[in-house]
Protein backbone atom coordinates (compact mmCIF):
# COMPACT_ATOMS: atom_id res chain seq x y z
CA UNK A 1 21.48 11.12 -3.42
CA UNK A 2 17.92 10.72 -1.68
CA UNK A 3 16.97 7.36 -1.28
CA UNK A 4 14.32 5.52 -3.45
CA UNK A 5 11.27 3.51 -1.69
CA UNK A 6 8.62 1.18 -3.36
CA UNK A 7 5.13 1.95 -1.38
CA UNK A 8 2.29 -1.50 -1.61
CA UNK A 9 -0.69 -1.24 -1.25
CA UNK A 10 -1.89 -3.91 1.03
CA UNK A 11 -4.92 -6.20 0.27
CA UNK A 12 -5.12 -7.40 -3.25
CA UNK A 13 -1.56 -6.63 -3.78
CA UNK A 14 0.53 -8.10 -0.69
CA UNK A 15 -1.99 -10.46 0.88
CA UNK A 16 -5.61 -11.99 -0.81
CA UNK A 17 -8.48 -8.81 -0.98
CA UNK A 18 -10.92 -10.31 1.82
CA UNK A 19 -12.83 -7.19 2.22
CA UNK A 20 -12.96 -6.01 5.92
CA UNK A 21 -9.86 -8.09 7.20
CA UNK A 22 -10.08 -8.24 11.04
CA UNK A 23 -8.52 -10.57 11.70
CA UNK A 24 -4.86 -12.19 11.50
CA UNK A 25 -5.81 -15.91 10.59
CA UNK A 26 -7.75 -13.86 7.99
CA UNK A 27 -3.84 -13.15 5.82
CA UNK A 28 -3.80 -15.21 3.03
CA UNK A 29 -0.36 -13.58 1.09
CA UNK A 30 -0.39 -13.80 -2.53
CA UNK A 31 2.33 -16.38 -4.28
CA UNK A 32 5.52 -14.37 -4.62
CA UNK A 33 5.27 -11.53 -2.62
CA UNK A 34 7.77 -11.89 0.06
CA UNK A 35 10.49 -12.81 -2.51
CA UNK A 36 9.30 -9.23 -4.31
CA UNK A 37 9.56 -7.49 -1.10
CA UNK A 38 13.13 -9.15 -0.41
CA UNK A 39 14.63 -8.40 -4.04
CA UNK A 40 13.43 -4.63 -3.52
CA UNK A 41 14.50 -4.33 -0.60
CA UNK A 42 18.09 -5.74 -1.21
CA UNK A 43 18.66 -3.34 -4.55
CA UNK A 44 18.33 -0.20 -2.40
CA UNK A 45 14.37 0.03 -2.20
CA UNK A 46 12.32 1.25 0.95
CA UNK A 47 9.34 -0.90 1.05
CA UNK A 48 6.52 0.78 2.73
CA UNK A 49 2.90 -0.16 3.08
CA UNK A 50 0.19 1.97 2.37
CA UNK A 51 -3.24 1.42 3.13
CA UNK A 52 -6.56 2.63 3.25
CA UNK A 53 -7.86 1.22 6.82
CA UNK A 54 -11.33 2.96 6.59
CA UNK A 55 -13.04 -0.42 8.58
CA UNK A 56 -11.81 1.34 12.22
CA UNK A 57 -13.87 4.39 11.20
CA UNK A 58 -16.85 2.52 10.45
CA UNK A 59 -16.32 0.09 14.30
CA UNK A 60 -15.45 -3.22 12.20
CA UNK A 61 -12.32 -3.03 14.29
CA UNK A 62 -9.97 -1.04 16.20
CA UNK A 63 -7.04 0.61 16.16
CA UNK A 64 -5.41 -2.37 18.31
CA UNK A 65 -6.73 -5.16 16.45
CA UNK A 66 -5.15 -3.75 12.91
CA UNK A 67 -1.91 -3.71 14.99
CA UNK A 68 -2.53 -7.21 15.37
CA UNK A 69 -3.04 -7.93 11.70
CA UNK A 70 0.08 -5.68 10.51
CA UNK A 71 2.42 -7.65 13.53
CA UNK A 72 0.87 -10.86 12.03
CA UNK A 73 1.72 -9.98 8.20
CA UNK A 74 5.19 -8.68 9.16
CA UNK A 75 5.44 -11.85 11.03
CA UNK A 76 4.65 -14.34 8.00
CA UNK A 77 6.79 -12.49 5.93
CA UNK A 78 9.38 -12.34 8.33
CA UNK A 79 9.80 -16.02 8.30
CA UNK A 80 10.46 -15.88 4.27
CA UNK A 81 13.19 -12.97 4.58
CA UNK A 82 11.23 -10.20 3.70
CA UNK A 83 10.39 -6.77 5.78
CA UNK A 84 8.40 -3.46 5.98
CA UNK A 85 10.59 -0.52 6.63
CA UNK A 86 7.15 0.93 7.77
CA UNK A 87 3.29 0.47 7.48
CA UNK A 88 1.19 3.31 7.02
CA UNK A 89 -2.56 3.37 7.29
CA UNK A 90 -5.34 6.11 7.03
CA UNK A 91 -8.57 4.87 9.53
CA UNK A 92 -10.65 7.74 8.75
CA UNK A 93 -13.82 7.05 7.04
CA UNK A 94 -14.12 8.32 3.38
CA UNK A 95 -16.96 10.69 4.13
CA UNK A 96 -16.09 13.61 6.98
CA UNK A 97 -19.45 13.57 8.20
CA UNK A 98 -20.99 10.08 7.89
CA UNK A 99 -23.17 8.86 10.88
CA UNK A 100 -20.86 5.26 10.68
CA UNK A 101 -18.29 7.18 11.89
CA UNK A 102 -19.15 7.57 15.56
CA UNK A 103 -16.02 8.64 16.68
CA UNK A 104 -15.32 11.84 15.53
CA UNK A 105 -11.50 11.25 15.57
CA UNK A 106 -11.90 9.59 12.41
CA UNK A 107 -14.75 11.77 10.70
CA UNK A 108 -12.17 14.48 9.02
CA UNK A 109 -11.15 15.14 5.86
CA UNK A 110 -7.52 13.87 6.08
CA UNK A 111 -4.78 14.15 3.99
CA UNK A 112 -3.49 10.30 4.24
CA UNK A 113 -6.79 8.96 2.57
CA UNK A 114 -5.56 7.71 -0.23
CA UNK A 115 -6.04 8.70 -3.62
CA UNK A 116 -4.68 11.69 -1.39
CA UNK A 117 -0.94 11.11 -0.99
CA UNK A 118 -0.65 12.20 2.34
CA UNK A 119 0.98 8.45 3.91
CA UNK A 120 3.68 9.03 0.95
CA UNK A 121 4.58 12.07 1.76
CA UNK A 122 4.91 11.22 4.94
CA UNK A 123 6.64 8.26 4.92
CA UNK A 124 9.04 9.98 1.93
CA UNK A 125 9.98 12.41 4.73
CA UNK A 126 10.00 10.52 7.49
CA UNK A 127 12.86 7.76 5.36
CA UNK A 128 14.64 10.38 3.24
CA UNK A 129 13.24 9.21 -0.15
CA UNK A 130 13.27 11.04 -3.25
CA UNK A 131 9.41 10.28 -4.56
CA UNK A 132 9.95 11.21 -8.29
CA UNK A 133 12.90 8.36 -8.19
CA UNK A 134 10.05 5.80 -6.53
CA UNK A 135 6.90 3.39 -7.28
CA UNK A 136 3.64 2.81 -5.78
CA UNK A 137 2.26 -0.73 -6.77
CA UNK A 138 -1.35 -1.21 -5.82
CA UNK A 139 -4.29 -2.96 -7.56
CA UNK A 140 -6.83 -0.34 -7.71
CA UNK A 141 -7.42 3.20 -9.53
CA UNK A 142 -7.14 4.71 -6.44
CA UNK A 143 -3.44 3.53 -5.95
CA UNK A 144 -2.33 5.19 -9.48
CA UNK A 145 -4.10 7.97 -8.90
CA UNK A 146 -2.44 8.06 -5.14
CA UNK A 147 1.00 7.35 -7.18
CA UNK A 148 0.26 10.64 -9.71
CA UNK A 149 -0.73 12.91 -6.84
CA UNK A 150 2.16 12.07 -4.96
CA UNK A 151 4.16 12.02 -7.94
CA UNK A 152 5.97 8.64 -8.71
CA UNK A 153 5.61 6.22 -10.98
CA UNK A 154 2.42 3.87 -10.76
CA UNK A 155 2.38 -0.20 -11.59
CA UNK A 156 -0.92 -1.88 -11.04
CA UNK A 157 -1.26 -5.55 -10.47
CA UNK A 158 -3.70 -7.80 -11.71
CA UNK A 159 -3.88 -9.48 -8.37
CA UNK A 160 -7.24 -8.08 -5.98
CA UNK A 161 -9.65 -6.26 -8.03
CA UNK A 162 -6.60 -5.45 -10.91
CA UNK A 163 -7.86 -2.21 -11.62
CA UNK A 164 -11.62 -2.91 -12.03
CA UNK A 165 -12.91 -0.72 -9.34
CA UNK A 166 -13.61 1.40 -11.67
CA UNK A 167 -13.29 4.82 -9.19
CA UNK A 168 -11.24 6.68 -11.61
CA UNK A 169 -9.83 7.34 -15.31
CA UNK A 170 -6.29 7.26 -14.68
CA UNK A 171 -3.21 4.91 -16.46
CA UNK A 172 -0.64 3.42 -14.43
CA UNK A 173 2.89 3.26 -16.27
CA UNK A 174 2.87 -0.70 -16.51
CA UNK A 175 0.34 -3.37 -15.38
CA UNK A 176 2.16 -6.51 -13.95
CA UNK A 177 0.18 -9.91 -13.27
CA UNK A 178 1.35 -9.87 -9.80
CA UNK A 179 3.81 -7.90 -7.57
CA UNK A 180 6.62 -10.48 -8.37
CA UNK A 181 6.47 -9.00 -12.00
CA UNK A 182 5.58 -5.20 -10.58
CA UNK A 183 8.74 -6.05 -8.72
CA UNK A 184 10.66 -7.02 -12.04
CA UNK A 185 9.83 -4.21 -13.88
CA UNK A 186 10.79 -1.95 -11.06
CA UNK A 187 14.45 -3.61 -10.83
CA UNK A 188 14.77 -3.71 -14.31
CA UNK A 189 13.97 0.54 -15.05
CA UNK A 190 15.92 0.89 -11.41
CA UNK A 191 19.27 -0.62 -13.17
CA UNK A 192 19.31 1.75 -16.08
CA UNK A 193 19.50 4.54 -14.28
């Protein structure tokens, strides 16, 4: 049997929603989290980041300096027993031909931008993970509309902007005040099957 994976969002759901976050002393991670990432990751669960990283298309940083960020948040949560089978980020800018965008590596209309599910999909083949038996927590519309296009089940947390972007009309299959209760509700449909 395929495995099963859990894919986070990043800001708002893992570590504080800051906006362009450039920086490592910039991770703030939100109460909880690394214990969620441990107990999913000891019941079976790949636990894979995904994350829109649209500030390297628009020159707010690079390519290297998000590196440093992701070693960082491994790092700190690391040091409380919890890790990222893999991080996956999309750094092209939302709109293909947007002057911001100077470099024209990152003006195209990609398949990774999520509410596209292209990092799942990728990250489902790349890890052997059967998507229909997984989750995608996240704390916008986009991430449950990321989790119906790729086809898994969606929780939203309250945590970040807890679903009040407003970007689309979709429902996520539970709403959890944080991803310590996403992470609950997860173990608890993941035993009865």
């Amino acid at each position: 049997m395929a495995r099963w994976a859990v894919f986070l969002d990043r800001d708002g759901t893992l570590i504080d929603e800051v906006g362009y976050l450039s920086q490592p002393e910039q991770l703030k991670i939100i109460p909880g989290a690394p214990d969620a990432v441990k107990r999913l990751r000891d019941a079976g669960a790949a636990v894979i980041i995904v994350t829109n990283q649209a500030g390297v298309a628009r020159g707010f940083f690079d390519e290297p300096g998000l590196k440093r960020v992701h070693d960082k948040l491994e790092e700190l949560f690391a040091a409380e027993g919890a890790r990222f089978d893999a991080i996956y980020y999309c750094p092209h800018h939302p709109e293909k031909n947007h002057p911001e965008a100077n470099d024209p590596k990152y003006r195209v209309d990609c398949d990774c931008r999520k509410p596209k599910p292209g990092m799942v999909l990728q990250a489902a083949e790349r890890f052997g993970v059967d998507v229909a038996r997984s989750f995608l927590v996240g704390d916008t519309t986009r991430d449950v509309l990321t989790a119906r296009n790729a086809g898994c089940s969606a929780l939203l947390v309250e945590t970040g902007y807890g679903g009040k972007d407003g970007h689309f009309n979709v429902r996520p299959d539970a709403t959890c005040p944080n991803l310590a209760a996403a992470a609950d509700w997860i173990l608890g449909r993941i035993s009865r099957r």
